[in-house]
C-alpha atoms as a PDB file:
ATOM      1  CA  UNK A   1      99.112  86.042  42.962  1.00  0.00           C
ATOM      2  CA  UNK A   2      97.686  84.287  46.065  1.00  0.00           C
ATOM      3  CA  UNK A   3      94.238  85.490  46.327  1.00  0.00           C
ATOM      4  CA  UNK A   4      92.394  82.573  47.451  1.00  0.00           C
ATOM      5  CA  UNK A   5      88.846  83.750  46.714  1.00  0.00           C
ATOM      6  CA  UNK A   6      89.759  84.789  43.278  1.00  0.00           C
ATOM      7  CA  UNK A   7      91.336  81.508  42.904  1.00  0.00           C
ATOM      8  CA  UNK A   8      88.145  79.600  43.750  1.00  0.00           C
ATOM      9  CA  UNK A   9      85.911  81.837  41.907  1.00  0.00           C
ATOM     10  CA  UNK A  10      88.110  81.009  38.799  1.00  0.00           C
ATOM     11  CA  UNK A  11      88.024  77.573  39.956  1.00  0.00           C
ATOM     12  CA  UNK A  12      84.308  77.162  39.974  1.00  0.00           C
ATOM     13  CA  UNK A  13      83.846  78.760  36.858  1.00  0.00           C
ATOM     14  CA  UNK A  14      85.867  76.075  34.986  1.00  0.00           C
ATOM     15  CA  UNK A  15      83.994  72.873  36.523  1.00  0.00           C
ATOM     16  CA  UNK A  16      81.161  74.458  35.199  1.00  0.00           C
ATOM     17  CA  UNK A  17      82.079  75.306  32.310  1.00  0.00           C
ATOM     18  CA  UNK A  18      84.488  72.527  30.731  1.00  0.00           C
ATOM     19  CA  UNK A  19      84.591  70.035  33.567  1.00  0.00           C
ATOM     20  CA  UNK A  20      81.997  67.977  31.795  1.00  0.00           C
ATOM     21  CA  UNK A  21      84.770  67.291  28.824  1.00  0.00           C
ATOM     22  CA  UNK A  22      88.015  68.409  29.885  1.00  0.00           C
ATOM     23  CA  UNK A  23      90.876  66.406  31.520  1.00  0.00           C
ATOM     24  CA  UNK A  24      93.980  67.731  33.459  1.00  0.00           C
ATOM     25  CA  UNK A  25      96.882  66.904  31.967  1.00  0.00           C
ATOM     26  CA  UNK A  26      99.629  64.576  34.119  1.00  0.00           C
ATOM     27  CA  UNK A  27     102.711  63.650  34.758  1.00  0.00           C
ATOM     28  CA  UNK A  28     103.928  60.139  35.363  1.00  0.00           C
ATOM     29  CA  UNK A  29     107.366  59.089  35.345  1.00  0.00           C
ATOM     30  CA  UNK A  30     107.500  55.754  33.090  1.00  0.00           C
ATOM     31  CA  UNK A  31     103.636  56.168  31.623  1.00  0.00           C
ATOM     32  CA  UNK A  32     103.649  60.420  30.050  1.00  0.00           C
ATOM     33  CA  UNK A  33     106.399  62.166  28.120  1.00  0.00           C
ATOM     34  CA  UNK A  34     107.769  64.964  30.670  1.00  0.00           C
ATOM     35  CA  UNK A  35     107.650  67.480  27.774  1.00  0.00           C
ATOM     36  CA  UNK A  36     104.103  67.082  26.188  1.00  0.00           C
ATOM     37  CA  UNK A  37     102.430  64.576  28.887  1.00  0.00           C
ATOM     38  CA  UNK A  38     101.413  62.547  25.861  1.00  0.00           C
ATOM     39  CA  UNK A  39     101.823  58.812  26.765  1.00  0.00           C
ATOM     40  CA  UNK A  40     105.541  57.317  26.285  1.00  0.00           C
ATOM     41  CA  UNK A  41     106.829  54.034  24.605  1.00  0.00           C
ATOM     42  CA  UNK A  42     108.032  52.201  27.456  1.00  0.00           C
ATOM     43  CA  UNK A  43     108.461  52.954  31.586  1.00  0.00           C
ATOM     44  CA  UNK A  44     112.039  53.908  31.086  1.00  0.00           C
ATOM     45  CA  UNK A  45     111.600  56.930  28.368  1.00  0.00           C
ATOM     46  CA  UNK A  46     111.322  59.913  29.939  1.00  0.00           C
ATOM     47  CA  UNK A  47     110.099  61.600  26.825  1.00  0.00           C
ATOM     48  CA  UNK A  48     108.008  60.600  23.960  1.00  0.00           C
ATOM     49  CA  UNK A  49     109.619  59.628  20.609  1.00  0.00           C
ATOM     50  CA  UNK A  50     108.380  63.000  18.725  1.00  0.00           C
ATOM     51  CA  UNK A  51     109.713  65.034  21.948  1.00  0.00           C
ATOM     52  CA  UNK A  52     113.454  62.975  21.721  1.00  0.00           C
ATOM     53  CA  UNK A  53     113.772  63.741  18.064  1.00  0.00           C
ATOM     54  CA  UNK A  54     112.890  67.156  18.925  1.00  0.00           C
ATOM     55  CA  UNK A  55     115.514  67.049  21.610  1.00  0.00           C
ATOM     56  CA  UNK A  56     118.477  64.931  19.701  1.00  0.00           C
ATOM     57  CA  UNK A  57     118.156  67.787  16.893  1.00  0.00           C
ATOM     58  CA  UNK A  58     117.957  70.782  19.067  1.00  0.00           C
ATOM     59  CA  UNK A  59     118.646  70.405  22.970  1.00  0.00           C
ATOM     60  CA  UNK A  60     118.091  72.991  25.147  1.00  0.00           C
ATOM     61  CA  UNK A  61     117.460  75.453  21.998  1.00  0.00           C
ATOM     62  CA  UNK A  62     114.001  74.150  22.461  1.00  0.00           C
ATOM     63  CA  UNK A  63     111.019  75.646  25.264  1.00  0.00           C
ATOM     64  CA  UNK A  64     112.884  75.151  28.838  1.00  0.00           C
ATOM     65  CA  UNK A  65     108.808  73.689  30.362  1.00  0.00           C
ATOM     66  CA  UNK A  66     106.164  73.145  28.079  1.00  0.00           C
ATOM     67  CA  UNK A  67     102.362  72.886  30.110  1.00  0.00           C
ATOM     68  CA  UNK A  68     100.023  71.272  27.782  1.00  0.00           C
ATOM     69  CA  UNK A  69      96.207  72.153  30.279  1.00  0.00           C
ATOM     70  CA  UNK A  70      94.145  69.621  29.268  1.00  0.00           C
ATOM     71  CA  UNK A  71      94.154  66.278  26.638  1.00  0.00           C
ATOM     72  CA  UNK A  72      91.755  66.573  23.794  1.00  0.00           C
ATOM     73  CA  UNK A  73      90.088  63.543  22.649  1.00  0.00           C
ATOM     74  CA  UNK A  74      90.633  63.572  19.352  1.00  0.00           C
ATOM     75  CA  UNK A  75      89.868  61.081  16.469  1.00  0.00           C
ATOM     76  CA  UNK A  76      86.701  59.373  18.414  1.00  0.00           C
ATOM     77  CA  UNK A  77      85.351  56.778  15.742  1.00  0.00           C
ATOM     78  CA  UNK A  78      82.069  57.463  17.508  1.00  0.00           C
ATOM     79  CA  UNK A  79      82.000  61.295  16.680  1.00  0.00           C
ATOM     80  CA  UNK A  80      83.943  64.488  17.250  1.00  0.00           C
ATOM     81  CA  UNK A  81      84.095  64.614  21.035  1.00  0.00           C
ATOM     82  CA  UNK A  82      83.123  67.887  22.794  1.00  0.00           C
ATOM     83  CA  UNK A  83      87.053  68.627  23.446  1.00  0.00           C
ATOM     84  CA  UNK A  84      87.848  68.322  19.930  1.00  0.00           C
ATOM     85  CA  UNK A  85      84.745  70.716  18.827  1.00  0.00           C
ATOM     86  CA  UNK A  86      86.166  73.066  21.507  1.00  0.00           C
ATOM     87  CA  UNK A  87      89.642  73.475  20.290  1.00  0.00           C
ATOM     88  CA  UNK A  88      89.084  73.751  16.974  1.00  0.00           C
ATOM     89  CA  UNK A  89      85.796  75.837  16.578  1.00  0.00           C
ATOM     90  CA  UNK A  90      87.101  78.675  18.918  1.00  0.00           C
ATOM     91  CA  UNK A  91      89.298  79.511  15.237  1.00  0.00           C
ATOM     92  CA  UNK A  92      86.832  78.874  12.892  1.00  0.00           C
ATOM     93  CA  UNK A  93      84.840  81.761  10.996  1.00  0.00           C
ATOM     94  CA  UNK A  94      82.943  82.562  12.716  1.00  0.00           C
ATOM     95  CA  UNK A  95      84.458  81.477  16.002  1.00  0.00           C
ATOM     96  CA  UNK A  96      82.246  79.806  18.732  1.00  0.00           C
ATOM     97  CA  UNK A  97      82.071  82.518  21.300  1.00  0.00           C
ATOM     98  CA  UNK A  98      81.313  79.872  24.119  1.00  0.00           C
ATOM     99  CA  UNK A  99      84.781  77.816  22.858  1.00  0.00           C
ATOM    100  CA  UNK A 100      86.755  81.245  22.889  1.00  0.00           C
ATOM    101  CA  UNK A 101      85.981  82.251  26.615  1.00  0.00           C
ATOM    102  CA  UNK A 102      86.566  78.681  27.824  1.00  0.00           C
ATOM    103  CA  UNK A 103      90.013  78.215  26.532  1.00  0.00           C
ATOM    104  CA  UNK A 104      90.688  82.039  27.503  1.00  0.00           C
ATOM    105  CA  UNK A 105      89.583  81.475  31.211  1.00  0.00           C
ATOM    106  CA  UNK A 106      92.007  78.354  30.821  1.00  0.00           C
ATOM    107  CA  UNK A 107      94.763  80.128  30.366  1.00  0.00           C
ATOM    108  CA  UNK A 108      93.656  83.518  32.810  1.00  0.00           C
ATOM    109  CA  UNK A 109      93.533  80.548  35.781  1.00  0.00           C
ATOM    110  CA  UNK A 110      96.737  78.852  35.335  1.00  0.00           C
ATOM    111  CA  UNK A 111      98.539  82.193  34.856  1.00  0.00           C
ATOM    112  CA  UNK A 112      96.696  83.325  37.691  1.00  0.00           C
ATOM    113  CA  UNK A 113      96.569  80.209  39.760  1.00  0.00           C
ATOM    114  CA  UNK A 114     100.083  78.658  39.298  1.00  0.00           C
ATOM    115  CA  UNK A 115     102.057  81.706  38.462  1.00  0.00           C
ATOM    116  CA  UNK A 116     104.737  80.892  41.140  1.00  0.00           C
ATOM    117  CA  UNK A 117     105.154  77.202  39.783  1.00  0.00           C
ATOM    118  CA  UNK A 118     106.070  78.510  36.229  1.00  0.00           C
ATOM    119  CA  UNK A 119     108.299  81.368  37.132  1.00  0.00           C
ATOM    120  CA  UNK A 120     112.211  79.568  36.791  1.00  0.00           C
ATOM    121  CA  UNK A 121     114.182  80.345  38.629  1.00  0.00           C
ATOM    122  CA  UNK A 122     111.505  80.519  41.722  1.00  0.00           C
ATOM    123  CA  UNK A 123     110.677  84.087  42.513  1.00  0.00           C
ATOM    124  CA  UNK A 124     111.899  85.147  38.603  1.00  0.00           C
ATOM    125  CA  UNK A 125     108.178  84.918  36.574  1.00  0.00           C
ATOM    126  CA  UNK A 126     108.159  85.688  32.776  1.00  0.00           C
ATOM    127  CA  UNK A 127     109.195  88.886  31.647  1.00  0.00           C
ATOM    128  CA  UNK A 128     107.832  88.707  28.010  1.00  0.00           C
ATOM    129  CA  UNK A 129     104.118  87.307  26.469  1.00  0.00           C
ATOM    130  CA  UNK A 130     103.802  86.286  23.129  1.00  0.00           C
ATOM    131  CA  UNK A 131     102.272  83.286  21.013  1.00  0.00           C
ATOM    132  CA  UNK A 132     102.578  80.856  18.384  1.00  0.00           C
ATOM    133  CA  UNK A 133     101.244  82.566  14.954  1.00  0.00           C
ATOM    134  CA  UNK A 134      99.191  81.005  12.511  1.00  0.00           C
ATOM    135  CA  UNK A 135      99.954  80.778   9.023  1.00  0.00           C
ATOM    136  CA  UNK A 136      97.233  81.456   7.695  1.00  0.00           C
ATOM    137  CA  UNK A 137      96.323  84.409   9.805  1.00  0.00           C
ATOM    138  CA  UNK A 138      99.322  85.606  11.413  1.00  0.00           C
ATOM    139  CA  UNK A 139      98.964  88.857  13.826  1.00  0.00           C
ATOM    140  CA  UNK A 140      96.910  89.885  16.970  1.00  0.00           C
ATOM    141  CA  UNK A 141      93.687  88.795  14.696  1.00  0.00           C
ATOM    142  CA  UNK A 142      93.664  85.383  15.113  1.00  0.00           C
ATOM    143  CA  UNK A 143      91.828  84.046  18.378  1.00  0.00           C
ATOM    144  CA  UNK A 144      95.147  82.431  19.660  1.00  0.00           C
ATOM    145  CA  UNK A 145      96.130  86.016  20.318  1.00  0.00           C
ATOM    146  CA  UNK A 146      93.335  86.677  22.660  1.00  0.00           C
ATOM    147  CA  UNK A 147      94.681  83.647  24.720  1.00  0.00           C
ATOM    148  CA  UNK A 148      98.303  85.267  25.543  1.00  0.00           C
ATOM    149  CA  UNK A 149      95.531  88.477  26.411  1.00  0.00           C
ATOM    150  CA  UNK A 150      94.276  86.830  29.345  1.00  0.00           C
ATOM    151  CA  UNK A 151      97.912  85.837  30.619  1.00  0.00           C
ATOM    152  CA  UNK A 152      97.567  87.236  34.774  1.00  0.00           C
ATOM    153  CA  UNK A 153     100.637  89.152  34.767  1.00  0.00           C
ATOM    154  CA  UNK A 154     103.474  91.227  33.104  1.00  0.00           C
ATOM    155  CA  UNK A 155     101.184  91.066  30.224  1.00  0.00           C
ATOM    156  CA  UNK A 156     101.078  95.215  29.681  1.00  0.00           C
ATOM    157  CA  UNK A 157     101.921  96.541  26.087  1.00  0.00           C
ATOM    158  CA  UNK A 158     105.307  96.817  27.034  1.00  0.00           C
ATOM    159  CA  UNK A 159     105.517  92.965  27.373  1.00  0.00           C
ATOM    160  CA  UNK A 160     104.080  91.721  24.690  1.00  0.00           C
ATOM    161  CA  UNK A 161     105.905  91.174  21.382  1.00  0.00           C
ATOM    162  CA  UNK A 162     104.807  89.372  18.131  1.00  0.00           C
ATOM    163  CA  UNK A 163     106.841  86.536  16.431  1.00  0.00           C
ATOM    164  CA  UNK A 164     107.242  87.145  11.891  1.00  0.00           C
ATOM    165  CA  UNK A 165     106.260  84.459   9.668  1.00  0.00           C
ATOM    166  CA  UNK A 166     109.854  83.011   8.522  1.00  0.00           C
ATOM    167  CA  UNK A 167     110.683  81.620   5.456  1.00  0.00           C
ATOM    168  CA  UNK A 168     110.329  78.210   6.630  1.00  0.00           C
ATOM    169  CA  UNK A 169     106.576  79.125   7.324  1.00  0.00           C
ATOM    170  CA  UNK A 170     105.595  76.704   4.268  1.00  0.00           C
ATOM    171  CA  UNK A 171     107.575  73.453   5.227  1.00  0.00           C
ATOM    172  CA  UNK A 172     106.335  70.307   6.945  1.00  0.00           C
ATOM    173  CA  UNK A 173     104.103  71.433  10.244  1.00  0.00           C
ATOM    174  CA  UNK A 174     105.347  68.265  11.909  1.00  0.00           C
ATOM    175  CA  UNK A 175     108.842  69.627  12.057  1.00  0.00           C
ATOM    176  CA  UNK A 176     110.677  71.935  13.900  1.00  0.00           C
ATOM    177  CA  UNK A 177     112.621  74.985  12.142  1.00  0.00           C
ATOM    178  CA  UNK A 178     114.806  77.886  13.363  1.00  0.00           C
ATOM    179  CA  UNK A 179     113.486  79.749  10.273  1.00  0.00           C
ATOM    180  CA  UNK A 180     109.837  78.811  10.869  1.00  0.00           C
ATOM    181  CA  UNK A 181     109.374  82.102  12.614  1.00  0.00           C
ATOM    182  CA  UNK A 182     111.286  85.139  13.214  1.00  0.00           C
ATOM    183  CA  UNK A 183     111.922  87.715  16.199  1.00  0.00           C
ATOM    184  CA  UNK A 184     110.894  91.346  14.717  1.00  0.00           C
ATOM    185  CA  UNK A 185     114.248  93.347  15.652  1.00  0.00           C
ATOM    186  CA  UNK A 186     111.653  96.330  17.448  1.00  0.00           C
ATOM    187  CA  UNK A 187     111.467  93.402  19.925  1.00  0.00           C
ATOM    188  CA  UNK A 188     114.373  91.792  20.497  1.00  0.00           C
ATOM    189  CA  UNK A 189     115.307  94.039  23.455  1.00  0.00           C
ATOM    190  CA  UNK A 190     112.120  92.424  24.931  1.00  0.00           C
ATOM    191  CA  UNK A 191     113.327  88.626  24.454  1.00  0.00           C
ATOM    192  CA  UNK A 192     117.371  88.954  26.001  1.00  0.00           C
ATOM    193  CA  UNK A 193     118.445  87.549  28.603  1.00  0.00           C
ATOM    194  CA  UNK A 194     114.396  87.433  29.545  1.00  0.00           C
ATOM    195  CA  UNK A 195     112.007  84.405  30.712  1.00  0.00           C
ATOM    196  CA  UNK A 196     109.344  84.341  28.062  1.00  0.00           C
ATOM    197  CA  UNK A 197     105.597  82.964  28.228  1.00  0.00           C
ATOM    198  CA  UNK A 198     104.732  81.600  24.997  1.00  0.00           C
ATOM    199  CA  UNK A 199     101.331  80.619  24.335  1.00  0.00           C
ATOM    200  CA  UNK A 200      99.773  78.265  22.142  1.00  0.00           C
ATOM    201  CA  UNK A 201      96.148  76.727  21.447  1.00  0.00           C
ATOM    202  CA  UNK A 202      96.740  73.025  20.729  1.00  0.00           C
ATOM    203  CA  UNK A 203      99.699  71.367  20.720  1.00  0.00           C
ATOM    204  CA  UNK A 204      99.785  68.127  18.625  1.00  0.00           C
ATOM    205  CA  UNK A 205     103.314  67.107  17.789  1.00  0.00           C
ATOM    206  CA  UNK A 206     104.435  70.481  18.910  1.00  0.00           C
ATOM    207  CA  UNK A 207     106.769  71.588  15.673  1.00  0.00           C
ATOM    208  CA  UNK A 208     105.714  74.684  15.724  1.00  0.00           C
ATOM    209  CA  UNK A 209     105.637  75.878  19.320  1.00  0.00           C
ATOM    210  CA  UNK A 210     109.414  74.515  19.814  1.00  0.00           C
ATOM    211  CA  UNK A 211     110.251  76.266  16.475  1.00  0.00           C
ATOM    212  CA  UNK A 212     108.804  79.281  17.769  1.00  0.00           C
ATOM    213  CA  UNK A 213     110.841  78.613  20.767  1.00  0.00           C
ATOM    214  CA  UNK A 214     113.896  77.818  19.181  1.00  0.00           C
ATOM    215  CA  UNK A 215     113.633  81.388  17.380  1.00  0.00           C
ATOM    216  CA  UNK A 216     112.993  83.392  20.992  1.00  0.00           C
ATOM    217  CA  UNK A 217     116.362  81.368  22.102  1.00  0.00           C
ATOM    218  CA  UNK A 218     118.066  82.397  18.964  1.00  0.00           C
ATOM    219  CA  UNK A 219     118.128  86.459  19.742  1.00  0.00           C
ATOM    220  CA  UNK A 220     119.021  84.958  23.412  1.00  0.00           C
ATOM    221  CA  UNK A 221     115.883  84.244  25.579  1.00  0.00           C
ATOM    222  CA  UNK A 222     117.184  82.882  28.680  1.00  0.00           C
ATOM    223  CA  UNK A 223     114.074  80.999  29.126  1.00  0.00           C
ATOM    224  CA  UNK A 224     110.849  80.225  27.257  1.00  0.00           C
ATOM    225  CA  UNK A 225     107.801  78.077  28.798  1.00  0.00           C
ATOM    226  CA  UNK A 226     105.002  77.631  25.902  1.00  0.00           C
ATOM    227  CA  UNK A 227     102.250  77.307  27.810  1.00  0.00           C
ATOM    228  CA  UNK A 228      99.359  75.324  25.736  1.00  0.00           C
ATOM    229  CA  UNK A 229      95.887  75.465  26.603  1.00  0.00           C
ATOM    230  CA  UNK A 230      94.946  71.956  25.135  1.00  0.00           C
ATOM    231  CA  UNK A 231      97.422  68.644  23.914  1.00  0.00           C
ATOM    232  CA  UNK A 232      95.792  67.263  21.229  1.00  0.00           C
ATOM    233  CA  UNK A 233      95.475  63.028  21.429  1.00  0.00           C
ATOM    234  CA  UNK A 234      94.194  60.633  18.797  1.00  0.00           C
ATOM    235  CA  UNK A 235      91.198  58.052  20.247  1.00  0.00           C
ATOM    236  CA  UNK A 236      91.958  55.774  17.635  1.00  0.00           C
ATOM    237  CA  UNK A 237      96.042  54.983  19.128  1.00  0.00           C
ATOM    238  CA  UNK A 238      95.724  52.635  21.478  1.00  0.00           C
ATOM    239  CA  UNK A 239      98.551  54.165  23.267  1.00  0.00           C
ATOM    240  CA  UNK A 240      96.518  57.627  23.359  1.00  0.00           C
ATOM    241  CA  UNK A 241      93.257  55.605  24.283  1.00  0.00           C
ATOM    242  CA  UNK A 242      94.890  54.545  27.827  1.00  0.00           C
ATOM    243  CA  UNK A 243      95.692  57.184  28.453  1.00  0.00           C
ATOM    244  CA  UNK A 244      92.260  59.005  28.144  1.00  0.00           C
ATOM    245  CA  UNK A 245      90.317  56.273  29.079  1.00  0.00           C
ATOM    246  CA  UNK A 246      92.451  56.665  32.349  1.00  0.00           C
ATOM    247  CA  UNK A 247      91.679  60.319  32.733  1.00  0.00           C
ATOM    248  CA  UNK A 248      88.496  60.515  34.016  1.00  0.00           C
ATOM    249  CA  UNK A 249      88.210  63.018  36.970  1.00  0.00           C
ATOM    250  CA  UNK A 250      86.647  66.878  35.674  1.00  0.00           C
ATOM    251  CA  UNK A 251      89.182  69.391  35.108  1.00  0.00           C
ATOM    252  CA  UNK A 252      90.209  70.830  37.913  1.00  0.00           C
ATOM    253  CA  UNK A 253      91.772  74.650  37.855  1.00  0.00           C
ATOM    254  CA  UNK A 254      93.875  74.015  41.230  1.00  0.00           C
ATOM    255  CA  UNK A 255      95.811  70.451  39.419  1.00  0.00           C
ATOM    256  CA  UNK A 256      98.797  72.280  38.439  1.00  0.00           C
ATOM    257  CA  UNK A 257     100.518  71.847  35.236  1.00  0.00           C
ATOM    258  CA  UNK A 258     104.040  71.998  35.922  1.00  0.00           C
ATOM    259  CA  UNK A 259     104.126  69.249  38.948  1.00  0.00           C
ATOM    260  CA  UNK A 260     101.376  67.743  37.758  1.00  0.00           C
ATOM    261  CA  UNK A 261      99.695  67.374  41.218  1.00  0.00           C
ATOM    262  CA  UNK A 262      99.705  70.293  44.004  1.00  0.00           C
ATOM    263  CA  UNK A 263     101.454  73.466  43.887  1.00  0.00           C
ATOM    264  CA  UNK A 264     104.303  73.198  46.277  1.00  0.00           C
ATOM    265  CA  UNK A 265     104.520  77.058  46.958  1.00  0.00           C
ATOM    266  CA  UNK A 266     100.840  77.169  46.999  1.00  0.00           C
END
């Protein structure tokens, strides 16, 4: 895990790559939710208002950590912002090849990079990979799956598992469902009592990655961190405008995204 030249190398290759229009994602107690880093209401909410309702309905059946990467500026009255084309042309058909490898080397660096900051309890990383499936093209076909690919470790066949389309599949995306998603039983011996790494594209109010969550805690994951390469914000909220307008520094691989500064056991 702590190969410093690899590190660097992987480091490098993001500054050149998306540093131009990608910003870390942070964490500040009284300004950013401390689920989604979006910003917050006021300086004494420690999460935002979609992440409480999320949290008065379910508790801790939802994702123990979730790492949004970077913000997307989304919404830009002046045009689609190179952030937003990112994120959503690396799943359109055909996909933008130069989109796919970015968000893919994304999520090989933090894996890679910051591997000892997600595993919970320290020393104890995730046991299990999977991702959030689309709806519309659920399955190891859609480009999503080629993100939880480049997850760094305990990523063999043996590791991975693939959530079921539930029959909540069809409801509102903007809320979250134990029946959104289901745990194939072939797999469930894969999920108990295990730390699982579930990985997502963009996460925007984040129904569906907590409902996917909420199913891995169901067949008794003892812990799931959904892992998000990109948190999606709207230009046009003034609240979401700050906060971009504040972010201004090229994203940087090393910024970690669970203390949101430096890597203590780095």
């Amino acid at each position: 895990m702590n190969d410093p030249r690899l590190h660097e190398t992987l480091r490098n290759a993001l500054l050149d790559r998306v540093g131009g229009f990608f910003r870390n994602t942070v964490r500040h107690s009284g300004e950013t939710c401390s689920v989604c880093t979006g910003p917050v209401a006021s300086t004494d909410s420690a999460r935002c208002g979609v992440c409480s309702s999320h949290h008065a309905e379910f508790g801790d059946r939802l994702a123990d950590q979730v790492l949004p990467l970077t913000y997307v500026c989304g919404n830009h009255p002046q045009g689609i912002h190179q952030s937003a084309h990112t994120v959503v042309s690396y799943k359109r058909t055909p996909v933008a090849e130069k989109s796919v490898k970015d968000l893919c080397l994304m999520i090989l660096a933090a894996t890679t990079i910051h591997a000892s900051c997600i595993a919970v309890p320290p020393g104890r990383t995730w046991q299990a990979v999977t991702f959030v499936p689309s709806a519309s093209k659920p399955g190891r076909g859609h480009p999503v799956a080629q993100l939880a690919r480049q997850v760094a470790f305990h990523n063999d066949a043996d590791n991975r598992l693939t959530l079921d389309l539930g029959p909540g599949i069809e409801a509102d995306q903007r809320t979250v469902r134990g029946d959104r998603f289901a745990v194939p039983a072939r797999y469930r011996e894969r999920v108990e009592g295990k730390h699982v790494l579930l990985v997502d594209d963009t996460w925007t109010t984040g129904a569906k990655a907590q409902s996917a969550a909420v199913s891995l805690k169901e067949v008794g994951a003892a812990h799931v961190t959904a892992l998000c390469a990109a948190r999606w914000c709207r230009y046009e909220w003034e609240s979401h405008r700050l906060l971009l307008d504040r972010c201004t520094e090229p994203y940087d691989a090393y910024f970690c995204p669970v203390t949101g500064g430096t890597c203590p056991t780095n």
